[in-house]
N, C-alpha and C. Protein backbone atom coordinates (compact mmCIF):
# COMPACT_ATOMS: atom_id res chain seq x y z
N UNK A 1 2.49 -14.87 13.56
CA UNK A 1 3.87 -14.76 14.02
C UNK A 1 4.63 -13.72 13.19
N UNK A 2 4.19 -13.62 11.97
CA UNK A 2 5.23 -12.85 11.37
C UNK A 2 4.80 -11.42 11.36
N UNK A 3 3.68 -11.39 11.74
CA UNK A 3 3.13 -10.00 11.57
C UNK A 3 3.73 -9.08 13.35
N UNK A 4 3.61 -10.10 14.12
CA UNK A 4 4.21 -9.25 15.71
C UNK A 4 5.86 -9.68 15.41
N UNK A 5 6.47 -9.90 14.26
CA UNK A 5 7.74 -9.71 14.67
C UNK A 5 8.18 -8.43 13.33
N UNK A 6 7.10 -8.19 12.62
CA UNK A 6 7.07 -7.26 11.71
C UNK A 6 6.70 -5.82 12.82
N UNK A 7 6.14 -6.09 14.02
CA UNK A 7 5.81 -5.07 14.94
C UNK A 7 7.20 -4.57 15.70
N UNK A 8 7.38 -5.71 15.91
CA UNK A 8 8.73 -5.41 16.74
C UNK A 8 10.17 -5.18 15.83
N UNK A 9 9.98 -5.18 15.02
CA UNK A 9 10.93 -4.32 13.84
C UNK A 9 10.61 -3.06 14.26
N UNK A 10 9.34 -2.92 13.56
CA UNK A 10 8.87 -1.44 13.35
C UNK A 10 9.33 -0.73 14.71
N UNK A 11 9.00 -1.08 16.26
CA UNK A 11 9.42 -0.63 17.21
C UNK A 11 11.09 -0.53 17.61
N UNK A 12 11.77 -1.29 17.16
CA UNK A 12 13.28 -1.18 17.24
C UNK A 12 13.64 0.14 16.31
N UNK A 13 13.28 0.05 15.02
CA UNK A 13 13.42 0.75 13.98
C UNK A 13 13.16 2.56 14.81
N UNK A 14 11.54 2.31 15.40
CA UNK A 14 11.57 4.01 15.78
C UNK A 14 12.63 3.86 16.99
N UNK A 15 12.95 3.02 17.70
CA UNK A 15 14.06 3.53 19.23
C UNK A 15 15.49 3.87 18.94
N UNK A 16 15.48 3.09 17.44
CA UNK A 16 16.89 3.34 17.03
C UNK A 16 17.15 4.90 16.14
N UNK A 17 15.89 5.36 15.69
CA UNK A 17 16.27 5.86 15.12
C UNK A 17 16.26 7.32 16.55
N UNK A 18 15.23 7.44 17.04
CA UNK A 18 15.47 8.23 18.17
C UNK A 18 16.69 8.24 18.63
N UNK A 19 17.90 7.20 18.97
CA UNK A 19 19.04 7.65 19.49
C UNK A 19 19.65 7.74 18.66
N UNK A 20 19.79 7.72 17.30
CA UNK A 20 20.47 8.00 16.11
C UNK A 20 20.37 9.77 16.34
N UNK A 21 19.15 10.10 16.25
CA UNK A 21 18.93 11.73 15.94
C UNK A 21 19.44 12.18 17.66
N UNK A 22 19.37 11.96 18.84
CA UNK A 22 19.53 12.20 19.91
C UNK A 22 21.21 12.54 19.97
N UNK A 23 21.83 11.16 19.75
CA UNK A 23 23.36 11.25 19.97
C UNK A 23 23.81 11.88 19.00
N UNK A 24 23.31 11.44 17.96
CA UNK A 24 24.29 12.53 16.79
C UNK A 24 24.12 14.04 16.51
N UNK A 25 22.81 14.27 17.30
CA UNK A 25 23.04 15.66 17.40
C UNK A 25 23.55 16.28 18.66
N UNK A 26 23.68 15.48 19.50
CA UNK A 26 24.72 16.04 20.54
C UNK A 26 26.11 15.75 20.32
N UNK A 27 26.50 14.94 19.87
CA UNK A 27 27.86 14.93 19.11
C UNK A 27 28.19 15.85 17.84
N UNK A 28 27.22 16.18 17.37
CA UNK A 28 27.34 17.47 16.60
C UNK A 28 27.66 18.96 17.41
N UNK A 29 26.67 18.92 17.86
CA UNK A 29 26.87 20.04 18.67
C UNK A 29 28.29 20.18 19.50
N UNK A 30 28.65 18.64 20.13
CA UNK A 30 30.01 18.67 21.00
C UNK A 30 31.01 18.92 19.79
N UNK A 31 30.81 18.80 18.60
CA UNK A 31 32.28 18.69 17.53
C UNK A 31 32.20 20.51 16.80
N UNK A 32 31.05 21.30 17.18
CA UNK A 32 31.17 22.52 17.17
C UNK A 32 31.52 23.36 17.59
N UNK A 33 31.40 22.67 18.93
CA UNK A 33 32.37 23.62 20.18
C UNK A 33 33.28 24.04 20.54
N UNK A 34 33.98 22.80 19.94
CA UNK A 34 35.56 22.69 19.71
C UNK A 34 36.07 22.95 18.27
N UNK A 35 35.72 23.76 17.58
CA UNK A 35 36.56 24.18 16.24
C UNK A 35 36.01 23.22 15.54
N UNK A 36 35.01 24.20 14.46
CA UNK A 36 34.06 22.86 13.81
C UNK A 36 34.95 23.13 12.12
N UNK A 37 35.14 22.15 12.12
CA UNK A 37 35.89 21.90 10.44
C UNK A 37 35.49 20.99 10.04
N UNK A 38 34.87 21.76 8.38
CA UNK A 38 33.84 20.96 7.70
C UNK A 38 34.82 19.63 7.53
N UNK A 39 34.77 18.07 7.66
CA UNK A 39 35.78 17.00 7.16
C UNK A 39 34.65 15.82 7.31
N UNK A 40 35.24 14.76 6.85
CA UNK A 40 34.48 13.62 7.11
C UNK A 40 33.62 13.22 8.06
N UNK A 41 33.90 13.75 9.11
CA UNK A 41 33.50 13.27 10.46
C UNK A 41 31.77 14.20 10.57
N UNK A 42 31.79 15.32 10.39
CA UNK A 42 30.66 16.17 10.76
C UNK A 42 29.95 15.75 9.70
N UNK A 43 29.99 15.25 8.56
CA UNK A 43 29.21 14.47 7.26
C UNK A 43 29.25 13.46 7.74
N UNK A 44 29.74 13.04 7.88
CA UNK A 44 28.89 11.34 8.75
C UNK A 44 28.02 11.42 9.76
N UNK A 45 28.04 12.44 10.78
CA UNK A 45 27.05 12.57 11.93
C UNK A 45 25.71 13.12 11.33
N UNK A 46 26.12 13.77 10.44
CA UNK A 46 25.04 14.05 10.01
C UNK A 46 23.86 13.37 8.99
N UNK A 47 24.88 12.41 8.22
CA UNK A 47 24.30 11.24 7.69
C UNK A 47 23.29 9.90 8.57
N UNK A 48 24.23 9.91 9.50
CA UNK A 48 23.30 9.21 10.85
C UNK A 48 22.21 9.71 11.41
N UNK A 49 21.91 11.49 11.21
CA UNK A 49 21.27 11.89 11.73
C UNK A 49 19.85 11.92 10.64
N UNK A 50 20.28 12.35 9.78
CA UNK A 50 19.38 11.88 8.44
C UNK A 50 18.66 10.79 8.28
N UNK A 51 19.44 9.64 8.88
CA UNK A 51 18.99 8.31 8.74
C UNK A 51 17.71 7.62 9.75
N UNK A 52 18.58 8.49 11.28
CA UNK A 52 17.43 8.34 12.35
C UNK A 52 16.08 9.17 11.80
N UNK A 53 15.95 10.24 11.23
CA UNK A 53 14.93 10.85 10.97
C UNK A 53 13.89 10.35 10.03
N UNK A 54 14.53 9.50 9.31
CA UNK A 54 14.44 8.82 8.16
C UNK A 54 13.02 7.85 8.75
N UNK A 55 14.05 6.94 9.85
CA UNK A 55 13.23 5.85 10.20
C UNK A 55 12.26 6.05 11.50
N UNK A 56 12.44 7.58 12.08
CA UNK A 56 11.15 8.05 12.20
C UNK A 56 9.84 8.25 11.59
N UNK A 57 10.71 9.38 10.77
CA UNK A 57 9.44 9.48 9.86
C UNK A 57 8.66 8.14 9.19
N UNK A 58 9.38 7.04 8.43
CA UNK A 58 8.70 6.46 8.24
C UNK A 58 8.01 5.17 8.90
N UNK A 59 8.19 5.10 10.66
CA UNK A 59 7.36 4.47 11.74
C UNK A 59 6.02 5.36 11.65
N UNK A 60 6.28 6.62 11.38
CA UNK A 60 5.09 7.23 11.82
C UNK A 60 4.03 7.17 10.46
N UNK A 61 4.69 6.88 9.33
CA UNK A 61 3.92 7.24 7.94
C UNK A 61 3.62 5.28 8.19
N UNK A 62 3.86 4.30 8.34
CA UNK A 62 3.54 3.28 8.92
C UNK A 62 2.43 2.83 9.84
N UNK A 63 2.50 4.03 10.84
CA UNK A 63 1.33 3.91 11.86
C UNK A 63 0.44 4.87 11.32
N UNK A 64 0.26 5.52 10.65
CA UNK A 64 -1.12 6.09 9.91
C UNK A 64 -1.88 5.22 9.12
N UNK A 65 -1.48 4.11 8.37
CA UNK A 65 -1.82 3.36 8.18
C UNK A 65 -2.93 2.42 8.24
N UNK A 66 -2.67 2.41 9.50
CA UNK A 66 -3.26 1.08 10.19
C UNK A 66 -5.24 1.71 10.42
């Protein structure tokens, strides 16, 4: 039991992080378009975007593993 809900982490983990890197780089891109000024906001998207990549990469360094 704990090992298929340790699976289904791991699978939330890569879907989330896919729309992490998906939306926040299209919301990046949309906050460039319109007069991009470096401020809090474009450092946070990009922190999210970091993060999705994050928990890509390490689904995939996970599934080598096995």
């Amino acid at each position: 039991m704990d090992e298929n809900h340790k699976s289904q982490r791991k699978n939330w983990d890569f879907i989330i992080g896919i729309m992490l890197v998906l939306f926040g780089g299209l919301r990046l891109y949309n906050t460039s378009q319109h007069g991009f000024e470096w401020g809090y906001k474009p450092i946070f998207i990009i922190a999210f975007i970091l993060y999705g990549g994050y928990l890509i990469f390490r689904h995939f360094q996970n599934s080598s593993k096995k």
